[in-house]
N, C-alpha and C. Protein backbone atom coordinates (compact mmCIF):
# COMPACT_ATOMS: atom_id res chain seq x y z
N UNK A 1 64.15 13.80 113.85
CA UNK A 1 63.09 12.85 113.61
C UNK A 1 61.82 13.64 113.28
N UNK A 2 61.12 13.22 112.28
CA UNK A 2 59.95 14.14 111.89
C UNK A 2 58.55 13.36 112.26
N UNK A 3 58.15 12.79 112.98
CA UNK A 3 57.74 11.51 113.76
C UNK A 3 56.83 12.17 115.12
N UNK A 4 55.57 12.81 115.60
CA UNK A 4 55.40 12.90 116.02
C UNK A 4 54.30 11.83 117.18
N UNK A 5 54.52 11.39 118.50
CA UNK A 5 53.81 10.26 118.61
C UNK A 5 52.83 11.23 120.19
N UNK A 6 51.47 10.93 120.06
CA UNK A 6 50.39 11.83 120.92
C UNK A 6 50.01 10.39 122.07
N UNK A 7 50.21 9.59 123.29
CA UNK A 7 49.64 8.59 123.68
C UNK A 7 48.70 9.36 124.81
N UNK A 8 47.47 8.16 124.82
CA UNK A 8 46.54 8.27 125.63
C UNK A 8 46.18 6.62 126.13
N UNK A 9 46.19 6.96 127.51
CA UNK A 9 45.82 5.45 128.28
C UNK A 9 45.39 5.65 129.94
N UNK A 10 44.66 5.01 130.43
CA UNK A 10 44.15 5.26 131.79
C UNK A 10 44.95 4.67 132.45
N UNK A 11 45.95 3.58 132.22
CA UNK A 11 47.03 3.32 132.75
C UNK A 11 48.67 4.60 132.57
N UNK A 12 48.94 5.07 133.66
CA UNK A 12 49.95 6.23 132.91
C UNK A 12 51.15 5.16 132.72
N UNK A 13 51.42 4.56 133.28
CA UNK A 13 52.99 3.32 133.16
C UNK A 13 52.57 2.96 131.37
N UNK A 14 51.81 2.19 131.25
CA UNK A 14 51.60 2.46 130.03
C UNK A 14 51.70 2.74 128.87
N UNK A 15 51.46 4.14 129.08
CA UNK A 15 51.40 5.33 128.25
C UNK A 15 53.43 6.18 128.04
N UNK A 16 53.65 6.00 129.27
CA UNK A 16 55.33 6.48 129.22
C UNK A 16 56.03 5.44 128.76
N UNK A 17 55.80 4.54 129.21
CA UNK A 17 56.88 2.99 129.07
C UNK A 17 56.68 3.07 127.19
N UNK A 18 55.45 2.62 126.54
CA UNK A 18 54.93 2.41 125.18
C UNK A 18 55.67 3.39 124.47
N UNK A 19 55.55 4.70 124.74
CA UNK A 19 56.05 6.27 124.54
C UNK A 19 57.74 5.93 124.15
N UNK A 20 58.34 5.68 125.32
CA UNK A 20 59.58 5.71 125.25
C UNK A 20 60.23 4.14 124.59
N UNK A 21 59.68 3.34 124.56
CA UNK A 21 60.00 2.04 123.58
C UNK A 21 59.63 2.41 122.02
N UNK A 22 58.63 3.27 122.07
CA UNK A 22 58.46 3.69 120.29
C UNK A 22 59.69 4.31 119.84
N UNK A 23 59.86 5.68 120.90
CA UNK A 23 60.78 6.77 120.31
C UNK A 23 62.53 6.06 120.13
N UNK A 24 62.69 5.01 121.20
CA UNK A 24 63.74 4.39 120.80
C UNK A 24 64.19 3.53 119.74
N UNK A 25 63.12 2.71 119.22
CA UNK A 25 63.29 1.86 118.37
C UNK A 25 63.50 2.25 117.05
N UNK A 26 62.42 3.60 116.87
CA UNK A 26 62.50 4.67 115.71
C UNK A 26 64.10 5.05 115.27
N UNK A 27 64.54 5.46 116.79
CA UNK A 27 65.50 6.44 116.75
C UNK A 27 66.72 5.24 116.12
N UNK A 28 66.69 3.91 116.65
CA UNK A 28 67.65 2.91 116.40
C UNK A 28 67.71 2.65 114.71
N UNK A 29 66.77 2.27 114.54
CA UNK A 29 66.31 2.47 112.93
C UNK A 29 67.20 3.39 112.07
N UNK A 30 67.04 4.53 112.47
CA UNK A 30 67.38 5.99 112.03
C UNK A 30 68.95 5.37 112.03
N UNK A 31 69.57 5.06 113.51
CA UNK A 31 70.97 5.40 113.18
C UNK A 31 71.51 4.05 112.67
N UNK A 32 70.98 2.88 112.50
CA UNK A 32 70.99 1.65 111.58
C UNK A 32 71.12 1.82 110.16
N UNK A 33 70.03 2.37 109.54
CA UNK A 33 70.16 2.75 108.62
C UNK A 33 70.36 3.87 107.97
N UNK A 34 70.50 4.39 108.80
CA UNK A 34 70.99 6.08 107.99
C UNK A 34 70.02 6.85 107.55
N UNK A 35 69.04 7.01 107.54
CA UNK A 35 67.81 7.34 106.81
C UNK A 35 66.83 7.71 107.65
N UNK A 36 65.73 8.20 107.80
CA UNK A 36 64.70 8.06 108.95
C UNK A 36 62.99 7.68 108.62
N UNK A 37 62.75 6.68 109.27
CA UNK A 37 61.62 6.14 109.07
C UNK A 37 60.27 6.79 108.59
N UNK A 38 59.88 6.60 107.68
CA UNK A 38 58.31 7.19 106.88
C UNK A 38 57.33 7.24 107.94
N UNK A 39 56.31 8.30 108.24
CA UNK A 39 55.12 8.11 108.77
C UNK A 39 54.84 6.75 108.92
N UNK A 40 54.30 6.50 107.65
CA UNK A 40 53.37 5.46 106.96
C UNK A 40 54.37 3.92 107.71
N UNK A 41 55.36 3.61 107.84
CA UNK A 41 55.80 3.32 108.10
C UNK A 41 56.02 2.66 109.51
N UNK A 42 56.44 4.03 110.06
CA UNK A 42 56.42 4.38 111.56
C UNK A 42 54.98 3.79 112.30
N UNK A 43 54.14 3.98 111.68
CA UNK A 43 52.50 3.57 112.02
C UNK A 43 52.28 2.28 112.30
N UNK A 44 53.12 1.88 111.24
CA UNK A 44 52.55 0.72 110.64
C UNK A 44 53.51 -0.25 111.82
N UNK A 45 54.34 -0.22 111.72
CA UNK A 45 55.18 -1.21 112.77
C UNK A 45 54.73 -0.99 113.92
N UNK A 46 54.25 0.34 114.38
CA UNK A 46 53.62 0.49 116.24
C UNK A 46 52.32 -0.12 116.11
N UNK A 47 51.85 -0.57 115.13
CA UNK A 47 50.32 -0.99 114.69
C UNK A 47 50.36 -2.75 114.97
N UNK A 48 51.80 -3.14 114.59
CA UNK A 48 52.19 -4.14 114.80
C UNK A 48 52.55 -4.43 116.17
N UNK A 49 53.42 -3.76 116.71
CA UNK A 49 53.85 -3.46 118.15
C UNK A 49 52.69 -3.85 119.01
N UNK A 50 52.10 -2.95 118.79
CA UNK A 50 50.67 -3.30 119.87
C UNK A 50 50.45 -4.80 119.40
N UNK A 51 49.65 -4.89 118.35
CA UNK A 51 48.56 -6.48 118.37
C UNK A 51 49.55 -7.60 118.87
N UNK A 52 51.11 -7.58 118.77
CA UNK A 52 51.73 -8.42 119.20
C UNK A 52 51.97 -8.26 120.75
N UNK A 53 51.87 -7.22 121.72
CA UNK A 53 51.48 -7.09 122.88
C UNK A 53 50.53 -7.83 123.43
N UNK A 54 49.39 -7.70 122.64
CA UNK A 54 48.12 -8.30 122.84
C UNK A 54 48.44 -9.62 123.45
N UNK A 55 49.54 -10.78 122.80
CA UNK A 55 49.83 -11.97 122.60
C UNK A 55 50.38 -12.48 123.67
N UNK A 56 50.46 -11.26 124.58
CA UNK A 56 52.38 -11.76 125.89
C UNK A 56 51.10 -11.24 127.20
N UNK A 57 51.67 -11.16 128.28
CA UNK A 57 51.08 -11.88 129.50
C UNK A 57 50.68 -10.39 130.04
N UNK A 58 51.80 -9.11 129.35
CA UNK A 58 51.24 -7.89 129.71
C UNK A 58 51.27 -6.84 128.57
N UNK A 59 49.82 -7.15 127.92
CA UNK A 59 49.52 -6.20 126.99
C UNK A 59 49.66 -4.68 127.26
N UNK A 60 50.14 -3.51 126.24
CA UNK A 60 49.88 -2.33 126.33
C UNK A 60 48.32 -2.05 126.25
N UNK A 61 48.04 -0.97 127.18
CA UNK A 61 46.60 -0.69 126.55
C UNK A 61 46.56 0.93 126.59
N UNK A 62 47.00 1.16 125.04
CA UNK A 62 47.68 2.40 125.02
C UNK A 62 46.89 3.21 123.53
N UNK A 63 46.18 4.24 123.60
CA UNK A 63 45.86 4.52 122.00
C UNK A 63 46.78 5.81 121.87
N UNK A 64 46.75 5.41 120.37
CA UNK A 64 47.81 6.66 120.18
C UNK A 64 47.59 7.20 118.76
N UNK A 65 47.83 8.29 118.73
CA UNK A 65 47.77 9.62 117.73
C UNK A 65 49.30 9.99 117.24
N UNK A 66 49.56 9.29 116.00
CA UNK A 66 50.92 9.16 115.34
C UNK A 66 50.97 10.21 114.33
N UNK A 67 51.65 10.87 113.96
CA UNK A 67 51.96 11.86 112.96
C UNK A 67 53.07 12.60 112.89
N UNK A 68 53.21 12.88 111.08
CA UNK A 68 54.46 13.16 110.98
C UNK A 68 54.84 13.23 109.37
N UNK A 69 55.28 14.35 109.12
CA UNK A 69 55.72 14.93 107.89
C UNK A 69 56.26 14.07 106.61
N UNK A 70 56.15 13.72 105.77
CA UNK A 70 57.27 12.59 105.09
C UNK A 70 57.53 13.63 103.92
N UNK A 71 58.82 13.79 103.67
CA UNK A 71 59.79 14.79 103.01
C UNK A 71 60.05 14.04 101.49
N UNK A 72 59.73 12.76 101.27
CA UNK A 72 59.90 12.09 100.02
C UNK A 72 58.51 12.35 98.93
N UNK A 73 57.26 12.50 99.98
CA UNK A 73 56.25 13.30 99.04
C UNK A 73 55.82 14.30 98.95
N UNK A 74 55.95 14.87 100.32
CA UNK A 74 55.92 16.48 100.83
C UNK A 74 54.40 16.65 101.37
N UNK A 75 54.16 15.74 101.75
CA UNK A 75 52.97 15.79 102.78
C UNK A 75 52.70 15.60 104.40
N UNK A 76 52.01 15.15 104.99
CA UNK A 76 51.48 15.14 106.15
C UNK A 76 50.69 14.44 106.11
N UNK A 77 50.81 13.27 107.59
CA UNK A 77 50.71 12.36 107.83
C UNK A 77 49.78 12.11 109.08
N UNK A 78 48.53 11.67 109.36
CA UNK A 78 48.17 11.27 110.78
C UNK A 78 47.55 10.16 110.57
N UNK A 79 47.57 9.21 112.21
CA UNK A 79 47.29 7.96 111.79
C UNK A 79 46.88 7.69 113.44
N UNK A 80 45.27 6.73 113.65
CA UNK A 80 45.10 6.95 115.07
C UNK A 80 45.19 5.47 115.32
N UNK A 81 45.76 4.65 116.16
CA UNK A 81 46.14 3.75 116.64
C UNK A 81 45.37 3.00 118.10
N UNK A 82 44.68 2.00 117.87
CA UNK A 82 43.90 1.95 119.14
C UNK A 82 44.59 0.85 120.14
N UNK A 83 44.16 0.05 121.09
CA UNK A 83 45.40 -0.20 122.09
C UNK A 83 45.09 -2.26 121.60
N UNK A 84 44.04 -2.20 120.47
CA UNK A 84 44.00 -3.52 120.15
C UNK A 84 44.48 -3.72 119.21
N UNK A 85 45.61 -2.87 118.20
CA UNK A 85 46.17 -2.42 117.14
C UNK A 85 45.55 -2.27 115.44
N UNK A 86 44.41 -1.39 115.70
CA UNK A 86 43.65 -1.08 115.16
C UNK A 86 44.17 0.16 114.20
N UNK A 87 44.14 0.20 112.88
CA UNK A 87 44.99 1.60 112.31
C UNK A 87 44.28 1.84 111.84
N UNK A 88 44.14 3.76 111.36
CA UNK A 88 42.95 4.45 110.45
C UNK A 88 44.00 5.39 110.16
N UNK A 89 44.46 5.97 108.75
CA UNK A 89 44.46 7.56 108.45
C UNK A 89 43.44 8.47 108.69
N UNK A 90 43.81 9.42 109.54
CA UNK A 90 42.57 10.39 109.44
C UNK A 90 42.82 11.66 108.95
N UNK A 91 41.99 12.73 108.50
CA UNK A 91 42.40 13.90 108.75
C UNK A 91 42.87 14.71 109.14
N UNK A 92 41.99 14.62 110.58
CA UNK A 92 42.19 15.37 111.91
C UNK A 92 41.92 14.55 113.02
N UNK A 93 41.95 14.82 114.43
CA UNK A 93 41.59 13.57 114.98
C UNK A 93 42.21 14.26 117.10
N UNK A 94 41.70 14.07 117.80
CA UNK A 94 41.93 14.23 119.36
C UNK A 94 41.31 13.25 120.24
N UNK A 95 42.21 13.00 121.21
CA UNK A 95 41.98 12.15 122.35
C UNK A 95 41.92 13.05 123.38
N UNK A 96 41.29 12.25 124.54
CA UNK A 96 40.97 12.93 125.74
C UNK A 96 39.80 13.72 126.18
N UNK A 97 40.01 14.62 127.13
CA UNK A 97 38.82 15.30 127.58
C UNK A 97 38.57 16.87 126.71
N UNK A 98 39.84 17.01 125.65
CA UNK A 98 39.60 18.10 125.09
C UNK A 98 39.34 17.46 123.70
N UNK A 99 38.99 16.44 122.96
CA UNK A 99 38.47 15.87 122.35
C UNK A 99 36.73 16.16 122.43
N UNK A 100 36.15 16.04 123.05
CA UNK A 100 34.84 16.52 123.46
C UNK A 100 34.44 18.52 122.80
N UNK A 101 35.23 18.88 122.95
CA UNK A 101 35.25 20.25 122.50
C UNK A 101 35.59 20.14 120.92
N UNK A 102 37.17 19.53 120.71
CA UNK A 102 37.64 19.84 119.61
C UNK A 102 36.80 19.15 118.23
N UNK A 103 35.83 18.29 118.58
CA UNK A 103 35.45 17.30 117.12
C UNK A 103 33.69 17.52 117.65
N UNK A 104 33.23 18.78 118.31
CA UNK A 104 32.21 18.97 117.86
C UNK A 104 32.07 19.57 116.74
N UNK A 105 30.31 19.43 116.37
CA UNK A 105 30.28 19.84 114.63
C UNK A 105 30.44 21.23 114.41
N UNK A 106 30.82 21.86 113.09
CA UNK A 106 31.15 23.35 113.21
C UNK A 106 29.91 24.13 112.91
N UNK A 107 29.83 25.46 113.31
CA UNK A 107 29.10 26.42 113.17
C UNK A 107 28.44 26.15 111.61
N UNK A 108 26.84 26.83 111.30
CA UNK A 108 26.63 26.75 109.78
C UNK A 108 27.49 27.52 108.93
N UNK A 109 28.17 28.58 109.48
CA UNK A 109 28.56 29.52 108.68
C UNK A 109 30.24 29.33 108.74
N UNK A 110 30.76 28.02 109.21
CA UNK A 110 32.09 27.81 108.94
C UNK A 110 32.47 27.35 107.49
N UNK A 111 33.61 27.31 106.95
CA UNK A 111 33.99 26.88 105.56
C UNK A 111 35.36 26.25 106.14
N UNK A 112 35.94 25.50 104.82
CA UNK A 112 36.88 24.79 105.43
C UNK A 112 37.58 25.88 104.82
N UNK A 113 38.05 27.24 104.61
CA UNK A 113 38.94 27.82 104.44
C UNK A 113 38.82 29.04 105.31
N UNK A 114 38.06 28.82 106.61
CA UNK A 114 37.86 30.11 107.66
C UNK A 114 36.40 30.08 107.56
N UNK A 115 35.69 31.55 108.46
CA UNK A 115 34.73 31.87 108.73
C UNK A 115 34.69 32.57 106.95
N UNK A 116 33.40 32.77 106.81
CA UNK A 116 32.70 32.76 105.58
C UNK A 116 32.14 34.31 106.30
N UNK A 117 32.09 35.75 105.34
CA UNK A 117 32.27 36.73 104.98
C UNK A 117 30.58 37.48 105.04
């Protein structure tokens, strides 16, 4: 599976339960159809997943950081998912307390191809 899924939630039941209902359903998919599910794809139905949570008596409240290779265009894929099923492609992107470090702004003398000479 080329499907990577990152969850974050202050509830941990949550966060494992959501976790392990994604990776199964994916995986069912996969051996259903023979084939394995697109990023874009993959996103898009957990995007669904959630807001239809929203609807039942015990919502997930789960955000998550989806990504994952797709071999039909030869790119790379991330997609951040919020727990009201909210979707964005991003670039780059971190949750948590190392989020605070990782998406401060860079040095003047950074380049996006390394430190600058």
């Amino acid at each position: 599976m080329n499907i990577q899924i990152s969850p974050s939630s202050i509830l941990t039941g949550d966060t494992i339960q959501f976790a392990e209902f994604v990776e199964r359903n994916i995986r069912l998919y996969q051996i259903r159809n023979l084939y394995p599910l697109r990023p874009q794809s993959a996103a898009s139905w957990i995007r669904r997943s959630l807001a239809n949570s929203l609807r039942s008596r015990s919502p997930y409240t789960v955000n998550l950081l989806v990504g994952g290779y797709d071999a039909a265009e030869k790119s790379p894929h991330l997609y951040w998912i919020d727990y009201l099923g909210t979707m964005a492609s991003v670039p780059f992107a971190a949750h948590g307390y190392g989020s605070y470090f990782a998406l401060t702004p860079p040095p003047p003398q950074w380049t996006e191809f390394g430190a600058a000479d």
